[in-house]
Protein backbone atom coordinates (compact mmCIF):
# COMPACT_ATOMS: atom_id res chain seq x y z
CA UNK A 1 116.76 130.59 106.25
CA UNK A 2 115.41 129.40 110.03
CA UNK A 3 114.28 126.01 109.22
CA UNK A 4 111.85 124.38 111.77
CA UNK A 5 112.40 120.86 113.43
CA UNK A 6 109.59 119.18 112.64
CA UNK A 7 107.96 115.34 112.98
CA UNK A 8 105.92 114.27 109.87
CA UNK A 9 103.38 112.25 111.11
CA UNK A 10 103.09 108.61 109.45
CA UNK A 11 100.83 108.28 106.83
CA UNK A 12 99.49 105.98 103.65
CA UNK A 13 100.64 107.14 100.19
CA UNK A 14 99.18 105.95 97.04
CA UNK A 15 102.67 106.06 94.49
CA UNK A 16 104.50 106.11 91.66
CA UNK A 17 107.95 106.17 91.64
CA UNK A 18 111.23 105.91 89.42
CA UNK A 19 114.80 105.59 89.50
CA UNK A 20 116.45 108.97 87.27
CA UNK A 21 118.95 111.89 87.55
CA UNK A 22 117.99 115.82 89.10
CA UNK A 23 117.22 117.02 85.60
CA UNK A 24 114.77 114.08 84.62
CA UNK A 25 112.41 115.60 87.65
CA UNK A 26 110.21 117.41 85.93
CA UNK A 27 109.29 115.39 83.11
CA UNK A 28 108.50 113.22 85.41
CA UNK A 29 106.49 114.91 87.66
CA UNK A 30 104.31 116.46 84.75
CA UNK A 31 104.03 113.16 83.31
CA UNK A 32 102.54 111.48 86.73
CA UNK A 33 100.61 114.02 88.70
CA UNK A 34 97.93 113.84 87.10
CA UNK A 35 97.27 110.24 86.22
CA UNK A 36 98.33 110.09 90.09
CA UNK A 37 95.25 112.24 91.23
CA UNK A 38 93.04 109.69 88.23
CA UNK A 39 93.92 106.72 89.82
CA UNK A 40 92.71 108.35 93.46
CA UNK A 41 89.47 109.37 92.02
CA UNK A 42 88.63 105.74 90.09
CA UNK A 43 89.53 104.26 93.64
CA UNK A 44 87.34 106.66 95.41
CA UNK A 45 90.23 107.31 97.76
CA UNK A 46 89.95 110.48 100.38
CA UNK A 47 93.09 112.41 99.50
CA UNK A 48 94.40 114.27 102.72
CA UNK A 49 96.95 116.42 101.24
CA UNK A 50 98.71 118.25 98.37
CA UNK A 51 101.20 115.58 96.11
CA UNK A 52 104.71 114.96 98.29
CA UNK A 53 107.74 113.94 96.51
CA UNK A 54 110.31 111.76 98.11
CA UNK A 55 113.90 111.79 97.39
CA UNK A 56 115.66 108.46 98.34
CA UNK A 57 119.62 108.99 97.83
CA UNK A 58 119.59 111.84 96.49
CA UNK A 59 122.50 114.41 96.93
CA UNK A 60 121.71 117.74 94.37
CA UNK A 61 124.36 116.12 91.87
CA UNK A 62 122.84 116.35 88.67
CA UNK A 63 124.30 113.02 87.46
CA UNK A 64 123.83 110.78 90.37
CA UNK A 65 120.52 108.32 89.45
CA UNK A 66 118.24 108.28 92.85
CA UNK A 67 114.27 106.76 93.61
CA UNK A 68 111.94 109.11 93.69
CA UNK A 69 108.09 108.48 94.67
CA UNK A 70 105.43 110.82 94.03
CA UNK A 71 102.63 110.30 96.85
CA UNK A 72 99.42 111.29 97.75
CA UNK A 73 98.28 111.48 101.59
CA UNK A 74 94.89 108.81 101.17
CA UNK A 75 93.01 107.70 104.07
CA UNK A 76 93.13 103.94 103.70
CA UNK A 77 94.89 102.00 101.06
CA UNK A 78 91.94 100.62 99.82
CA UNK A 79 91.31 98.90 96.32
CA UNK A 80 94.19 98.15 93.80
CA UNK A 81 95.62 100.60 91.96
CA UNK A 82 96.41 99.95 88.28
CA UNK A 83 100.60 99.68 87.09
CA UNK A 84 102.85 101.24 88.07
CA UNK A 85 100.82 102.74 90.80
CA UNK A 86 101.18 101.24 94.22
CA UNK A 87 100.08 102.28 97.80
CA UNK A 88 103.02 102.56 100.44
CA UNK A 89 103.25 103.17 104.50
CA UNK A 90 105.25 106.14 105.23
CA UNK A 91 107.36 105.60 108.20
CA UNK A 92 107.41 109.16 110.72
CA UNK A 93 109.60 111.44 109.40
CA UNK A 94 111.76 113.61 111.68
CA UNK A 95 113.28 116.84 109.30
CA UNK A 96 114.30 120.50 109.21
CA UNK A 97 111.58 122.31 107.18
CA UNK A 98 111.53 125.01 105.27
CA UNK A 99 108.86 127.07 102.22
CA UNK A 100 110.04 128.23 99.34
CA UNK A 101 108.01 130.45 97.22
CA UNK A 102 108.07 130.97 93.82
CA UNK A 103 109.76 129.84 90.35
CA UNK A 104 111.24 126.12 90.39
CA UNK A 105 114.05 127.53 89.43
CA UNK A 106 114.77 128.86 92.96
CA UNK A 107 114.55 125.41 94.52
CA UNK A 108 118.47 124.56 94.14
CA UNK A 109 119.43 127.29 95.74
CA UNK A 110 116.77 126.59 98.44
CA UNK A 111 118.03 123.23 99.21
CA UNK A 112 121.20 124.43 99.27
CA UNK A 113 120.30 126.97 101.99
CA UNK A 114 118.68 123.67 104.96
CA UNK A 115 121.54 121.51 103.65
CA UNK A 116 124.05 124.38 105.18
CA UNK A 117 122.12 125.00 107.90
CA UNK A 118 121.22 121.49 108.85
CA UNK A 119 124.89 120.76 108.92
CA UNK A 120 125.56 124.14 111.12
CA UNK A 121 123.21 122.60 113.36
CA UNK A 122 125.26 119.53 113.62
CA UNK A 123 122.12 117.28 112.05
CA UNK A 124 122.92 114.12 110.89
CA UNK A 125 121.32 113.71 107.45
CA UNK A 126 119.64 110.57 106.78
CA UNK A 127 119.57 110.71 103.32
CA UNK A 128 116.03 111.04 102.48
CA UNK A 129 114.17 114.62 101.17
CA UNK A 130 110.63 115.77 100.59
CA UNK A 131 108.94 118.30 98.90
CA UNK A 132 105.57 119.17 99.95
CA UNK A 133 103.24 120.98 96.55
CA UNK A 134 100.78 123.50 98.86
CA UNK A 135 100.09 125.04 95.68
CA UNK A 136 101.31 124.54 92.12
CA UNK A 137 100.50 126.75 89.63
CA UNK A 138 104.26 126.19 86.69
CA UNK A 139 107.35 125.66 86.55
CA UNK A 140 108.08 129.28 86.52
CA UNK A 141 105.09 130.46 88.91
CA UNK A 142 105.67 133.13 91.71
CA UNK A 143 102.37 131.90 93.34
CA UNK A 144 104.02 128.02 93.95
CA UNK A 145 104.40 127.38 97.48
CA UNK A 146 106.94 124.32 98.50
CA UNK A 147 107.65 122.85 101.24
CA UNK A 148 111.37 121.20 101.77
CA UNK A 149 111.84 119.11 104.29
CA UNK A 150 115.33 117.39 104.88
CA UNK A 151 115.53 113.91 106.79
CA UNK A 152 118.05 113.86 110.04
């Protein structure tokens, strides 16, 4: 898989975020996206980058409840963004990263793949995940483009 070591730069993140289970992502990532990117246009906010999810104690079981935040890279938090929106300070971010291309239905076995190889690096995970939209097309697209990027 050759993941890359990488340092994610700190940044502000205008959010939403929930507490659910593996197979309640997509719902509600469909559901918030877009009123996500609303929100950043009604504040007249400069978005830097594509939409990041964050995984907070999340571990691939598909039972285990975990917070997730869906953010968008703005400038400046600046204005107030309506419920349940908030903006948040993201911390840097040291990770193995690696893309994954295609159908979301790849992205298990993706994970899968930097998990094993973080660990066969000896990385210490820290228990925090990201994935990084470059481009979103479907669910079942060949033209996504995701990056993963695993905390250690």
């Amino acid at each position: 898989m050759a993941a890359t070591e990488l340092e994610i730069p700190e940044g502000q993140f205008l959010c939403v975020g929930t507490e659910l289970t593996m197979p309640e992502i997509p719902a509600f990532g469909m559901a918030q996206v877009g009123p996500l990117y609303d929100a950043a246009d009604a504040l007249k906010l400069a978005v830097l980058g594509p939409a990041v999810f964050f995984y907070h104690g999340a571990d691939g079981s598909p039972t285990k409840r975990f917070h997730l935040e869906i953010g968008l890279p703005v400038r400046e938090a600046a204005g107030t963004p309506d419920s349940p929106r908030y903006f948040k300070a993201m911390a840097k971010f040291k990770c193995l990263s690696t893309t994954h291309k295609g159908s979301m239905a790849g992205i298990v076995a993706a994970w899968s793949g930097i998990v094993h190889e973080a660990l066969a690096r000896g990385a210490k995970l820290n228990g925090e995940g990201r994935e990084v939209y470059h481009i979103w097309e479907s669910f079942d697209s060949a033209i996504n483009v995701t990056e993963l990027q695993i905390g250690i």
